[in-house]
C-alpha atoms as a PDB file:
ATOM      1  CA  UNK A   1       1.132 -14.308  -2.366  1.00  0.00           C
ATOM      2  CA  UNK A   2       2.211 -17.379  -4.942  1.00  0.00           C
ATOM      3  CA  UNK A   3       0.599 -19.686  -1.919  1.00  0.00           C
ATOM      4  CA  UNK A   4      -2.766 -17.442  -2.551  1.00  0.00           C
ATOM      5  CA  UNK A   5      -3.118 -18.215  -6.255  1.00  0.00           C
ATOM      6  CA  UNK A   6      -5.918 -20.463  -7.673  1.00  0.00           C
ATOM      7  CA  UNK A   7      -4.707 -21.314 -11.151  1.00  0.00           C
ATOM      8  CA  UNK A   8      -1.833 -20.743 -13.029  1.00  0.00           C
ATOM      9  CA  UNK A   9      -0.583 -21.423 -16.496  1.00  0.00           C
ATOM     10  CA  UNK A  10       3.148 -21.817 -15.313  1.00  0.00           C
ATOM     11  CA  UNK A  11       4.532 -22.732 -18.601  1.00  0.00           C
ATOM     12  CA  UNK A  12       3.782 -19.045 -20.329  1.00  0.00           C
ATOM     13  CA  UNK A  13       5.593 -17.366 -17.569  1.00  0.00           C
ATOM     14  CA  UNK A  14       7.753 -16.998 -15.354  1.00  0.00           C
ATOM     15  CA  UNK A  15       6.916 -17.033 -11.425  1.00  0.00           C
ATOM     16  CA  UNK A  16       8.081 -13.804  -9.985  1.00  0.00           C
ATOM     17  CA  UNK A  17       6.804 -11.389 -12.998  1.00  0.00           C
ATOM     18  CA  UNK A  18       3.532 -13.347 -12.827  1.00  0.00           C
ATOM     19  CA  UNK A  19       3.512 -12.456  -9.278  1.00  0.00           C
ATOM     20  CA  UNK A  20       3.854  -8.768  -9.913  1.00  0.00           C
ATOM     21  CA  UNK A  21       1.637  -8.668 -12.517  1.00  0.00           C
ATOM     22  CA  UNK A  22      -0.989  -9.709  -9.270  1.00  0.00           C
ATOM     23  CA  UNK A  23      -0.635  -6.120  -7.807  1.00  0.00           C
ATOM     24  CA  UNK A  24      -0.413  -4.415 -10.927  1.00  0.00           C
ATOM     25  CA  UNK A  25      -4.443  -5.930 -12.291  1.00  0.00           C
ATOM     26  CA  UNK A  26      -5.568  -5.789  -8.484  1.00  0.00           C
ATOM     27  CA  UNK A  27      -4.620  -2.251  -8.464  1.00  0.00           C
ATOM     28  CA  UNK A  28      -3.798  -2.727  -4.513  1.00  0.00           C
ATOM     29  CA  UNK A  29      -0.043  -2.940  -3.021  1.00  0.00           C
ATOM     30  CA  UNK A  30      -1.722  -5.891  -0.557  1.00  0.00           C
ATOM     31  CA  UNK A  31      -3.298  -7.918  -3.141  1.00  0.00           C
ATOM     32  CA  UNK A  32      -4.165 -10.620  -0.866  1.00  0.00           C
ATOM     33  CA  UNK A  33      -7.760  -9.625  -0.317  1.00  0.00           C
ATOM     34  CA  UNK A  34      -8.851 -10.717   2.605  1.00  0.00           C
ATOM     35  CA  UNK A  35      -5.370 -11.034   4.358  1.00  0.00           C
ATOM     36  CA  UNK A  36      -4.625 -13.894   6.603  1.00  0.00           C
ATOM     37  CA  UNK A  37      -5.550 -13.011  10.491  1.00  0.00           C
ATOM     38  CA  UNK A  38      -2.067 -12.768  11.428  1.00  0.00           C
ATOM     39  CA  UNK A  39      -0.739  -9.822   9.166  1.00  0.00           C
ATOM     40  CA  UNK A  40      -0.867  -6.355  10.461  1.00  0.00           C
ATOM     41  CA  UNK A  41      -2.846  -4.339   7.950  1.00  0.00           C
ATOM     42  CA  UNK A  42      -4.906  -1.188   8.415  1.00  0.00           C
ATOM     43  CA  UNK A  43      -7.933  -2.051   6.527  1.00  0.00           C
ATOM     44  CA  UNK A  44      -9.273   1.650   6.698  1.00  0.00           C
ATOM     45  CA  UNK A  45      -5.523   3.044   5.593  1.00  0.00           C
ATOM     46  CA  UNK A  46      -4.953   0.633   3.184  1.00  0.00           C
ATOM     47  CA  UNK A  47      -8.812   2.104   1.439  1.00  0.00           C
ATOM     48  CA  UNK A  48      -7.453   5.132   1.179  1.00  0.00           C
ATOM     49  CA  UNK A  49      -3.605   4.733   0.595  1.00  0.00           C
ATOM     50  CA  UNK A  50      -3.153   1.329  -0.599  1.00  0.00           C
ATOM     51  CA  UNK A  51      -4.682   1.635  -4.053  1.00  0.00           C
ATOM     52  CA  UNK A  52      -3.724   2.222  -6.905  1.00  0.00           C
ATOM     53  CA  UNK A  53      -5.476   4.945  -9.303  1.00  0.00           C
ATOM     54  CA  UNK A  54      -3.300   3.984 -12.631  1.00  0.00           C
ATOM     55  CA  UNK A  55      -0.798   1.449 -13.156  1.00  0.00           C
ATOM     56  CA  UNK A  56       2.705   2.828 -12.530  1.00  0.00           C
ATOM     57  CA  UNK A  57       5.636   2.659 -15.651  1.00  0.00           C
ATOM     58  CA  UNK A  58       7.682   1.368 -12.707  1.00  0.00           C
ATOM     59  CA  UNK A  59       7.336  -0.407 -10.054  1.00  0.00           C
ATOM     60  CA  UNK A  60      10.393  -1.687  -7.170  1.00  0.00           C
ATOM     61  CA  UNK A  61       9.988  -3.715  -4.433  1.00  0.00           C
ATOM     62  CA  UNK A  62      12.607  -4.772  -2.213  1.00  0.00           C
ATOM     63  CA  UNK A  63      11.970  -8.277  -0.940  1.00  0.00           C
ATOM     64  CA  UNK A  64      14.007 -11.386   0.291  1.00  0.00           C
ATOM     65  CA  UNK A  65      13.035 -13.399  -3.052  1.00  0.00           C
ATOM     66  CA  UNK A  66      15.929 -13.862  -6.019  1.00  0.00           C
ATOM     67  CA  UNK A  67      16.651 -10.083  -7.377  1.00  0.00           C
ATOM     68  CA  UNK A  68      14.919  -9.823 -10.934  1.00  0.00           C
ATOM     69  CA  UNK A  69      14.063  -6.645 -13.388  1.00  0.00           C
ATOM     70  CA  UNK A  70      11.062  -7.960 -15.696  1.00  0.00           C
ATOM     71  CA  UNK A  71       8.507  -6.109 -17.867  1.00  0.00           C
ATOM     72  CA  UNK A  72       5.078  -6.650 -18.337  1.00  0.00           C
ATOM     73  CA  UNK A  73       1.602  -4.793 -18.891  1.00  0.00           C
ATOM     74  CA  UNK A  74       3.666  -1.977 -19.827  1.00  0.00           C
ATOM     75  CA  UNK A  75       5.407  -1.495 -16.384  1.00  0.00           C
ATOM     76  CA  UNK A  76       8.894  -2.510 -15.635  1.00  0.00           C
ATOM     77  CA  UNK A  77       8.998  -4.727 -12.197  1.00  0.00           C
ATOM     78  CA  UNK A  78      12.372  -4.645  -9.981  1.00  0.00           C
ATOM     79  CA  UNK A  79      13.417  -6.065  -7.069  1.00  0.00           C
ATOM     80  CA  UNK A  80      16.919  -5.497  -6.264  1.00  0.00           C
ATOM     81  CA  UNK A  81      16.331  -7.426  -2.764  1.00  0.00           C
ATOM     82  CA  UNK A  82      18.471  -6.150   0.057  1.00  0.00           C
ATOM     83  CA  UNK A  83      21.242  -4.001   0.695  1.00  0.00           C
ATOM     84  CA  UNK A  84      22.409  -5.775   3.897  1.00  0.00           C
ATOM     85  CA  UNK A  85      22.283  -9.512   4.260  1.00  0.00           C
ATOM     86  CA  UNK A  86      23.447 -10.485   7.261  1.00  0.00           C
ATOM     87  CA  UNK A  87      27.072  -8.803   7.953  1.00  0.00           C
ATOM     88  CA  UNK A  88      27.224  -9.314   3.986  1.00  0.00           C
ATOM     89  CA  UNK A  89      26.845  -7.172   1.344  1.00  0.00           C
ATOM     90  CA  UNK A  90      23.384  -7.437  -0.561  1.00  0.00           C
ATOM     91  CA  UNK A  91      22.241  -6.401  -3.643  1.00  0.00           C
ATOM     92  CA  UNK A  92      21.066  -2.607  -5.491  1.00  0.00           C
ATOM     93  CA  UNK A  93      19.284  -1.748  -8.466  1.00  0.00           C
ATOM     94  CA  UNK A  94      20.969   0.899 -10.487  1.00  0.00           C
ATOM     95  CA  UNK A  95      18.044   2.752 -13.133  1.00  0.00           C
ATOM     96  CA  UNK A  96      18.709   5.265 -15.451  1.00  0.00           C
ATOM     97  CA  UNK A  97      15.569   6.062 -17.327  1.00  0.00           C
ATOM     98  CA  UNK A  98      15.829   8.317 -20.685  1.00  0.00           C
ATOM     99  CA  UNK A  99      13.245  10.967 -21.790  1.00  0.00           C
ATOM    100  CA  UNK A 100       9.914   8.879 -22.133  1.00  0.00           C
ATOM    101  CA  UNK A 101       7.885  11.704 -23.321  1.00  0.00           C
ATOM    102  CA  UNK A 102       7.258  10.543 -26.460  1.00  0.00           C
ATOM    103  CA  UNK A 103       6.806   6.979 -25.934  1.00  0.00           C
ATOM    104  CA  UNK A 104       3.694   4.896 -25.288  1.00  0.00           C
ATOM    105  CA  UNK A 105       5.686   2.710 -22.385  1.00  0.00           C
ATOM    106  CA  UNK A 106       8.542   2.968 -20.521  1.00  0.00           C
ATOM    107  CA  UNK A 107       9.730  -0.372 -21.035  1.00  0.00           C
ATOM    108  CA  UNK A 108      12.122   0.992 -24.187  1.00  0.00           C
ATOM    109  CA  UNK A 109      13.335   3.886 -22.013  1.00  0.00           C
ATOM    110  CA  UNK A 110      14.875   2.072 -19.330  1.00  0.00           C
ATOM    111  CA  UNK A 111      18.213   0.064 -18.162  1.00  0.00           C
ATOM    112  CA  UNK A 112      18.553  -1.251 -15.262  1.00  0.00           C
ATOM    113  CA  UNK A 113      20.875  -3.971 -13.266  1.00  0.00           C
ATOM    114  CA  UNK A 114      21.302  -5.621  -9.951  1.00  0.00           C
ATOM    115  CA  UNK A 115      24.495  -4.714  -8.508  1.00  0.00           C
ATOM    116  CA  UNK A 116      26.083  -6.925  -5.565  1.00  0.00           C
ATOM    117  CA  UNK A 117      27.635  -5.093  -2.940  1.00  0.00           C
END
């Protein structure tokens, strides 16, 4: 996705929460619109399952990057990359998220960590 971007202020912040911020404003868990020919995508599923009707308080996804728990746009972004790495132990994210009901974002209501295996 990073390779996809046109412009970037990189000083105001950091890579990987500007990165999920690019799914979160393009409302679409493939953001890269239109995807290279190589990647298996569904265009006709990912119309009608691959959007996103609200922004989510909190969003996780598991990838091979650096683990990281950041907050932006009023959504908390984890990735607690991967449980297995090799015949190693990986990485989890451990969440516990308190009553939010009265609370304009979620971002006060959580704690979460990266815990290595």
């Amino acid at each position: 996705m990073a390779a996809n971007e046109i412009s970037w202020d990189a000083s105001t912040k950091d890579r990987m929460l500007r990165l999920s911020e690019h799914l979160l404003c393009q409302r679409n868990y493939f953001p890269v619109y239109p995807p290279s020919t190589d990647t298996n995508l569904d265009l006709e599923l990912n119309e009608e399952f691959g959007g996103m009707s609200t922004s989510p308080h909190l969003l996780v996804m598991s990838s091979n990057f650096n683990q990281f728990i950041k907050s932006g746009n009023k959504t908390v972004c984890c990735n607690p990359g991967r449980l297995c790495k090799g015949e190693g132990g990986g990485t989890y994210l451990r969440m516990v998220i308190d009553s939010i009901a009265n609370c304009d974002s979620v971002i006060d209501s959580v704690k979460a960590q990266v815990i290595r295996i």
